[in-house]
N, C-alpha and C. Protein backbone atom coordinates (compact mmCIF):
# COMPACT_ATOMS: atom_id res chain seq x y z
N UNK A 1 40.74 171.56 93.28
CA UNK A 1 39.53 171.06 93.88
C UNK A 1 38.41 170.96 92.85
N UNK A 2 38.30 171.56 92.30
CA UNK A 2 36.97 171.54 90.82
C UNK A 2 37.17 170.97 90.00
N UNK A 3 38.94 170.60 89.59
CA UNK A 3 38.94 169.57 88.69
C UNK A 3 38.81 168.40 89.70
N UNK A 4 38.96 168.07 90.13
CA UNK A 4 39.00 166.45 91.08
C UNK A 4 37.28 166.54 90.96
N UNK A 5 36.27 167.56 91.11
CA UNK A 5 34.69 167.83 91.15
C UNK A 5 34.56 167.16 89.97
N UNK A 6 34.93 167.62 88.89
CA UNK A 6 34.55 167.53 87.56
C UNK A 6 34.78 166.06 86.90
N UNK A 7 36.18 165.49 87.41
CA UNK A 7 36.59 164.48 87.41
C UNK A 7 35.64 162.94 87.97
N UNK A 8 35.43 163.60 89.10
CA UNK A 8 34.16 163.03 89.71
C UNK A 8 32.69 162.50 89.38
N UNK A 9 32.34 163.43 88.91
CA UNK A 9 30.91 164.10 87.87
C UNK A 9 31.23 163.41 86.70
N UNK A 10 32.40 163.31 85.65
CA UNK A 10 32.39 162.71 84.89
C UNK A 10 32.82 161.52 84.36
N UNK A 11 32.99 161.11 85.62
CA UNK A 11 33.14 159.31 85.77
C UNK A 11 31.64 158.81 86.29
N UNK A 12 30.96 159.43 87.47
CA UNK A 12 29.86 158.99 87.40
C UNK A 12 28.58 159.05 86.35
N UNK A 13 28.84 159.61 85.57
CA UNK A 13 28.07 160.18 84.27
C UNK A 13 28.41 158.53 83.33
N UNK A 14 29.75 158.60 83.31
CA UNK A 14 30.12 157.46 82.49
C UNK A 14 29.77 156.47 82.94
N UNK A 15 29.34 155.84 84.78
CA UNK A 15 28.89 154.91 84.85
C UNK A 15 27.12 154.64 84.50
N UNK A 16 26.48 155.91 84.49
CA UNK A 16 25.30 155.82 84.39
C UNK A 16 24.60 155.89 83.33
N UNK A 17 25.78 156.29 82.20
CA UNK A 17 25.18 155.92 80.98
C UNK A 17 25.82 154.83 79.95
N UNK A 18 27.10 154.13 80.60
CA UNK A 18 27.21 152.93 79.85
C UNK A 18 26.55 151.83 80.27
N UNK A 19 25.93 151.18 79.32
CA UNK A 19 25.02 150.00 79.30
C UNK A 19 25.21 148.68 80.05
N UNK A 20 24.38 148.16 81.31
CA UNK A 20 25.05 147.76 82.40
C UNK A 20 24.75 145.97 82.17
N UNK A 21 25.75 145.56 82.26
CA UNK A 21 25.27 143.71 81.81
C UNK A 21 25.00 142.98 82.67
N UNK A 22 24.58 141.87 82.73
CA UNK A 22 24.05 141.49 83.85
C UNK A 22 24.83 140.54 83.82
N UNK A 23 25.61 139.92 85.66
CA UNK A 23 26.47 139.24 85.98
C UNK A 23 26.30 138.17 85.26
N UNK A 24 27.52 137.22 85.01
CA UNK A 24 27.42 135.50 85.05
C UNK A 24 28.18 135.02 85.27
N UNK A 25 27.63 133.96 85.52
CA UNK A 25 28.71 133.01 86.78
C UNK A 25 29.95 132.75 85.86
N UNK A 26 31.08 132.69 85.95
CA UNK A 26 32.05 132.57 85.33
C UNK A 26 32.80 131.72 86.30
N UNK A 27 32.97 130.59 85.88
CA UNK A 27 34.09 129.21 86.98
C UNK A 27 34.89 128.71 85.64
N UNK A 28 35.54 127.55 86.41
CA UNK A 28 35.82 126.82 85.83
C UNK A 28 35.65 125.54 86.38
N UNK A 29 34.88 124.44 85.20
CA UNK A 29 34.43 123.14 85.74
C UNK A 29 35.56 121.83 86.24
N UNK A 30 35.09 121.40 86.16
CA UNK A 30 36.64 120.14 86.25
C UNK A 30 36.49 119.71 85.15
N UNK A 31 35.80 119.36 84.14
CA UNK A 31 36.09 119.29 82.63
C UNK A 31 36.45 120.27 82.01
N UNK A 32 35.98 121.51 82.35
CA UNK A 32 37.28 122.46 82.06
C UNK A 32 38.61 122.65 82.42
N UNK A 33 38.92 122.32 83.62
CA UNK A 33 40.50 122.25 84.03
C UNK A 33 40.90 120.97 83.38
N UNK A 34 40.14 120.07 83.43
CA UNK A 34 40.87 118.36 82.87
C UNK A 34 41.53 118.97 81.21
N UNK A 35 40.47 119.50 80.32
CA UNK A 35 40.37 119.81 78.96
C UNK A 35 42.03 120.74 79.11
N UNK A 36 41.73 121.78 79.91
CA UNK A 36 42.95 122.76 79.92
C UNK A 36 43.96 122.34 79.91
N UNK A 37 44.33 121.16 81.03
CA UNK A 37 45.60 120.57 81.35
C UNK A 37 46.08 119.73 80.55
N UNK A 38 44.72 118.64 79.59
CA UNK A 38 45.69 118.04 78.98
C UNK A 38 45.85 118.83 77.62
N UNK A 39 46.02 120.04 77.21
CA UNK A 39 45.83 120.91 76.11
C UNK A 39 47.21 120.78 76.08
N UNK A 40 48.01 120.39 74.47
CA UNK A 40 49.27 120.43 74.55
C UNK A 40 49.93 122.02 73.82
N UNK A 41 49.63 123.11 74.15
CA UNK A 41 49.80 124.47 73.87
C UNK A 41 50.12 124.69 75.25
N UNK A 42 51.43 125.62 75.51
CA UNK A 42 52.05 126.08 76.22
C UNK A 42 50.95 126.71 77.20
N UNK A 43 50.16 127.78 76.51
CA UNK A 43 49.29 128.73 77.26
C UNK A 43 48.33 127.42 78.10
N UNK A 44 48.05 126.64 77.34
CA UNK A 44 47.03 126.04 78.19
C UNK A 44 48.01 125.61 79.73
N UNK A 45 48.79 124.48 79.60
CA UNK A 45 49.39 124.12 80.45
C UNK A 45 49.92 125.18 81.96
N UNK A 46 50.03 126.54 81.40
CA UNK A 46 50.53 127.60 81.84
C UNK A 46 48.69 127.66 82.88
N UNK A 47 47.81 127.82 82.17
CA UNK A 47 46.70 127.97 82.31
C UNK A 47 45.97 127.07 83.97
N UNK A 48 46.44 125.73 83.33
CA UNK A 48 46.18 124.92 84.30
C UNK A 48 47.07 124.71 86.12
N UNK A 49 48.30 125.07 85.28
CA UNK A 49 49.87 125.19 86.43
C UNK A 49 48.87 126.59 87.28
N UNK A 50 48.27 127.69 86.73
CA UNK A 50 48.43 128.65 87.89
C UNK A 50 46.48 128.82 88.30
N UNK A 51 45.56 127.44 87.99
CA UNK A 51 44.78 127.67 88.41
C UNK A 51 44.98 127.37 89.83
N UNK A 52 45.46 125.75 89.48
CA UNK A 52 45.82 124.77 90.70
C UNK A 52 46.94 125.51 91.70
N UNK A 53 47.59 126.84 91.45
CA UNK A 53 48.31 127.01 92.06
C UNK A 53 47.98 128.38 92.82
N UNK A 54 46.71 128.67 92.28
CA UNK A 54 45.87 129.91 93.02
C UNK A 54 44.64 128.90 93.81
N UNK A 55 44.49 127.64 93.98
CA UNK A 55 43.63 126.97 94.79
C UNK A 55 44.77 126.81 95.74
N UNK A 56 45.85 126.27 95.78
CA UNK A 56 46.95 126.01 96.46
C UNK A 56 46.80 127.03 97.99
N UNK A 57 47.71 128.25 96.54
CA UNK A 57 47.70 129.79 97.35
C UNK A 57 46.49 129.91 98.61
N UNK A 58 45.55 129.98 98.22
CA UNK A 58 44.27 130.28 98.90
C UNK A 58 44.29 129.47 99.87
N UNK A 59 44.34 128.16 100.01
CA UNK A 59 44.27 127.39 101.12
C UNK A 59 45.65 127.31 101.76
N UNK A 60 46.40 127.93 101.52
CA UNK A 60 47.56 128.04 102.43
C UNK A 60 47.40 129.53 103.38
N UNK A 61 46.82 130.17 102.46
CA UNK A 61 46.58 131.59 103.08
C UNK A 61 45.57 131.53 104.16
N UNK A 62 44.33 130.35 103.92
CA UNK A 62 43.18 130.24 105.09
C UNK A 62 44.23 129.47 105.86
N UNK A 63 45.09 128.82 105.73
CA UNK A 63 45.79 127.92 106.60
C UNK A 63 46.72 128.67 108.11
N UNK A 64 47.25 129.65 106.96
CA UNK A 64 48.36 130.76 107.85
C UNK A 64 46.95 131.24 108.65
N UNK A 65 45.63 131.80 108.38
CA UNK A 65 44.86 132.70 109.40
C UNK A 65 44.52 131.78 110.61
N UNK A 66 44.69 130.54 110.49
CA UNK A 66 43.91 129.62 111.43
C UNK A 66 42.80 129.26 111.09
N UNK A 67 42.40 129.31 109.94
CA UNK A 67 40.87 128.94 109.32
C UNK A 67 40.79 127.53 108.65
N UNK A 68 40.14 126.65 109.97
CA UNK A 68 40.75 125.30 109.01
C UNK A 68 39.59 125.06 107.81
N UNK A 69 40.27 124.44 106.65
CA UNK A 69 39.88 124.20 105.90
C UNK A 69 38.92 123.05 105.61
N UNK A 70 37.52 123.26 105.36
CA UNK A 70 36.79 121.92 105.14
C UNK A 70 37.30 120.79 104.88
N UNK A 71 37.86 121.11 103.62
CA UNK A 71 39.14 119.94 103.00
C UNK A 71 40.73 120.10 102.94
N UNK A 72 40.79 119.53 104.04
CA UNK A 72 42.34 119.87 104.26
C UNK A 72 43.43 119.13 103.51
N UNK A 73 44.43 119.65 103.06
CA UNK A 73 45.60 119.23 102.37
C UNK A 73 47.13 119.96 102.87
N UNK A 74 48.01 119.08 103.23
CA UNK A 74 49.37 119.40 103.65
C UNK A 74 50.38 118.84 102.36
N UNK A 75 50.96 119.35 101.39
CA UNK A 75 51.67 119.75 100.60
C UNK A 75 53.09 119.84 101.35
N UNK A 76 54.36 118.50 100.79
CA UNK A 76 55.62 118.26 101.11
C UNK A 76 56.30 119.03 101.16
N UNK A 77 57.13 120.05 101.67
CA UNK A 77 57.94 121.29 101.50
C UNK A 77 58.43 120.85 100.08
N UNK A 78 58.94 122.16 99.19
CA UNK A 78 59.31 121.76 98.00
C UNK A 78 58.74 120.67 96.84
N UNK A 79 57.56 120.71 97.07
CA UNK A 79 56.68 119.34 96.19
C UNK A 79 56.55 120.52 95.05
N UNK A 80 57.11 120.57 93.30
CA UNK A 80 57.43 121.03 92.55
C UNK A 80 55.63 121.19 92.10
N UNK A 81 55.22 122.03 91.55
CA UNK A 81 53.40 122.23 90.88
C UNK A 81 53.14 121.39 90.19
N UNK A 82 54.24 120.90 89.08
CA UNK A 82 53.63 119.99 88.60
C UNK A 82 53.38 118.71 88.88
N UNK A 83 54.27 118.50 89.98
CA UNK A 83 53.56 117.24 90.77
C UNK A 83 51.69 117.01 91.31
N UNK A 84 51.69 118.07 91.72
CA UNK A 84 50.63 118.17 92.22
C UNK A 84 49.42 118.29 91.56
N UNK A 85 50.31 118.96 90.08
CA UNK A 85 48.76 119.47 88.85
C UNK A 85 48.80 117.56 88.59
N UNK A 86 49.75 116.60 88.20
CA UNK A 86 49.75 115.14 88.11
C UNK A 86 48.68 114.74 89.05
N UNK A 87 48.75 114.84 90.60
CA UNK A 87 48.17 114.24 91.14
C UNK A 87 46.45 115.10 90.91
N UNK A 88 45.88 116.24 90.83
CA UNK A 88 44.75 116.25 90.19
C UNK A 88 44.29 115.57 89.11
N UNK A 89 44.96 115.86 88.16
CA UNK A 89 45.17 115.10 87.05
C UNK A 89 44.15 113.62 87.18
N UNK A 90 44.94 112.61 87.67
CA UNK A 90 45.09 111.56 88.25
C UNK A 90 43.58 112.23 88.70
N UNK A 91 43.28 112.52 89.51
CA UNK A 91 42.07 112.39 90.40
C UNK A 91 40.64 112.76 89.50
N UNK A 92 40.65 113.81 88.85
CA UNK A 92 40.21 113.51 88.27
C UNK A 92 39.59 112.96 86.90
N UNK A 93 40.56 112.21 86.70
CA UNK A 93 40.58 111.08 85.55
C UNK A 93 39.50 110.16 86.27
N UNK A 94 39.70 110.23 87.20
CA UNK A 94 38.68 108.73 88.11
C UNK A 94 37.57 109.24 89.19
N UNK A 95 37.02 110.42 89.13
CA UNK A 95 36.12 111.23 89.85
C UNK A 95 35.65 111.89 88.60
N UNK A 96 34.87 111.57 87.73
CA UNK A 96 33.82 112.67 86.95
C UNK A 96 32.61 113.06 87.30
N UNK A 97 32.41 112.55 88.66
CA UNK A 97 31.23 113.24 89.20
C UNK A 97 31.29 114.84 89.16
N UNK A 98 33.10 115.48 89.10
CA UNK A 98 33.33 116.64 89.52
C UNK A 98 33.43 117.20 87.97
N UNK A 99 33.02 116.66 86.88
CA UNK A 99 32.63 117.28 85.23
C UNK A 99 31.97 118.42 85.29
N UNK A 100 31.28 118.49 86.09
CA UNK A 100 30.00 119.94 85.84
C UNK A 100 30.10 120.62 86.87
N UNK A 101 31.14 120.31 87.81
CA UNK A 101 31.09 121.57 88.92
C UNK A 101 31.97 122.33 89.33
N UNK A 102 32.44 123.38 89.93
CA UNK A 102 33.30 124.49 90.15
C UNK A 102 34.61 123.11 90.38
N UNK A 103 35.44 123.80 89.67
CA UNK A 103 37.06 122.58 89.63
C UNK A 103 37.66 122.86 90.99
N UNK A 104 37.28 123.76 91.54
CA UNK A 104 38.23 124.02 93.35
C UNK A 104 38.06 123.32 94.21
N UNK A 105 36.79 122.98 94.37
CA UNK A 105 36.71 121.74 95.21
C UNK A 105 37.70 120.45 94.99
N UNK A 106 37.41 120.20 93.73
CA UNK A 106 38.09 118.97 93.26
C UNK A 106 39.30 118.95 93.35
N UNK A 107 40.07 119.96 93.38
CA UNK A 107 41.33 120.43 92.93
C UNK A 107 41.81 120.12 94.92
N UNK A 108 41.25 120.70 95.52
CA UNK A 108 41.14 120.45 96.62
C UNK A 108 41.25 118.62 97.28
N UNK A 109 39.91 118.38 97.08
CA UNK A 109 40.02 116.87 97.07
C UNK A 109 41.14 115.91 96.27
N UNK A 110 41.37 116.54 95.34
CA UNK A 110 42.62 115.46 95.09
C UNK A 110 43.68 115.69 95.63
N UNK A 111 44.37 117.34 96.20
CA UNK A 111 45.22 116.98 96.93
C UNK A 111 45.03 116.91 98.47
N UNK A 112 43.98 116.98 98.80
CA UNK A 112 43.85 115.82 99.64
C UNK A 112 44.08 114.31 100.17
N UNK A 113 43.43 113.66 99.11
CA UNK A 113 43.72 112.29 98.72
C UNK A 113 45.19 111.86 98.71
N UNK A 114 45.92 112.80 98.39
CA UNK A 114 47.10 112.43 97.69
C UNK A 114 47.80 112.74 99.23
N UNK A 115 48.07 114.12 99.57
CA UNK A 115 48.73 114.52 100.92
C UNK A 115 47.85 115.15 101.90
N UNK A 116 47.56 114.04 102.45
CA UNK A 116 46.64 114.30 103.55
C UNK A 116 47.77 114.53 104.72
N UNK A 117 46.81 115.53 105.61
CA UNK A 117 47.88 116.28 106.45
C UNK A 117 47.75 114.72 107.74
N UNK A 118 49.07 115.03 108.54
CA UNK A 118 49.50 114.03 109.41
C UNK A 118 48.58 114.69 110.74
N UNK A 119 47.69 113.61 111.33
CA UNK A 119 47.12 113.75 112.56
C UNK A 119 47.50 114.20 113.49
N UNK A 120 47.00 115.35 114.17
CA UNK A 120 47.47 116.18 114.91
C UNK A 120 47.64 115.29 116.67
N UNK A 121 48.58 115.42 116.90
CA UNK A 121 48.99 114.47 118.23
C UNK A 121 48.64 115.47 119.39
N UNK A 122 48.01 115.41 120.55
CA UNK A 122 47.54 115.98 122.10
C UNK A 122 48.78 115.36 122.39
N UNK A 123 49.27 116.17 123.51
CA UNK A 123 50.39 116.71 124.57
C UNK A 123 50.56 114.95 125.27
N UNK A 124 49.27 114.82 125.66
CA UNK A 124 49.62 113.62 126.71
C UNK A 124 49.65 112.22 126.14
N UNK A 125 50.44 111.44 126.74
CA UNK A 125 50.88 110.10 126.29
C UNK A 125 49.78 108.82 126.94
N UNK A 126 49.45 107.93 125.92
CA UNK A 126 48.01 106.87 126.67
C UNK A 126 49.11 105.83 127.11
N UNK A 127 48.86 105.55 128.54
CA UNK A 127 49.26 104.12 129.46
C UNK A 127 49.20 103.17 128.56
């Protein structure tokens, strides 16, 4: 019990006297993902494959809660990543409005554009 005290005491000690920085925004732009992706170094490519594939993740995960998504995108069973990093790609090659701003949106909107989900059909049939 006094070591777990002490342990305690001297982690908060350590937070209160190491020197505290002040946040910054840290994103990534869509000229930063464009730059990343077409980077012909492994790491980059690697870089770009698991941004687009943690925007993916995320909107599949609001998808499973029932949280629809502002910008919705339905993704082909088995549509391989790099298809999809192509079709950003592609999008924004021809959208640089999205140069200076958080790349998720965009990343979003293009697969949108590309696989837009199929219109949801009501039960009843029109005469």
């Amino acid at each position: 019990m006094k070591k777990e005290r002490y342990f305690w005491l001297a982690g908060l000690f350590l937070c209160l006297w190491l020197p505290g920085r002040p946040a910054a925004a840290a994103y990534v732009t869509g000229d930063d993902l464009a730059r990343t992706c077409r980077g012909g170094e492994s790491v980059n490519i690697f870089s770009c494959l698991n941004y687009i594939a943690g925007v993916i993740d995320y909107h599949v995960m609001m998808q499973s809660l029932g949280t629809a998504p502002t910008i919705d995108f339905c993704l082909p069973d088995g549509l391989p990543l790099e298809k999809a990093a192509v079709a950003v790609m592609l999008y924004l090659k021809k959208a640089p409005q999205h140069d200076s701003f958080i790349a998720a949106p965009a990343v979003a909107m293009a697969l949108h554009e590309k696989y837009p989900c199929a219109p949801i059909r009501s039960g009843k049939k029109k005469k």
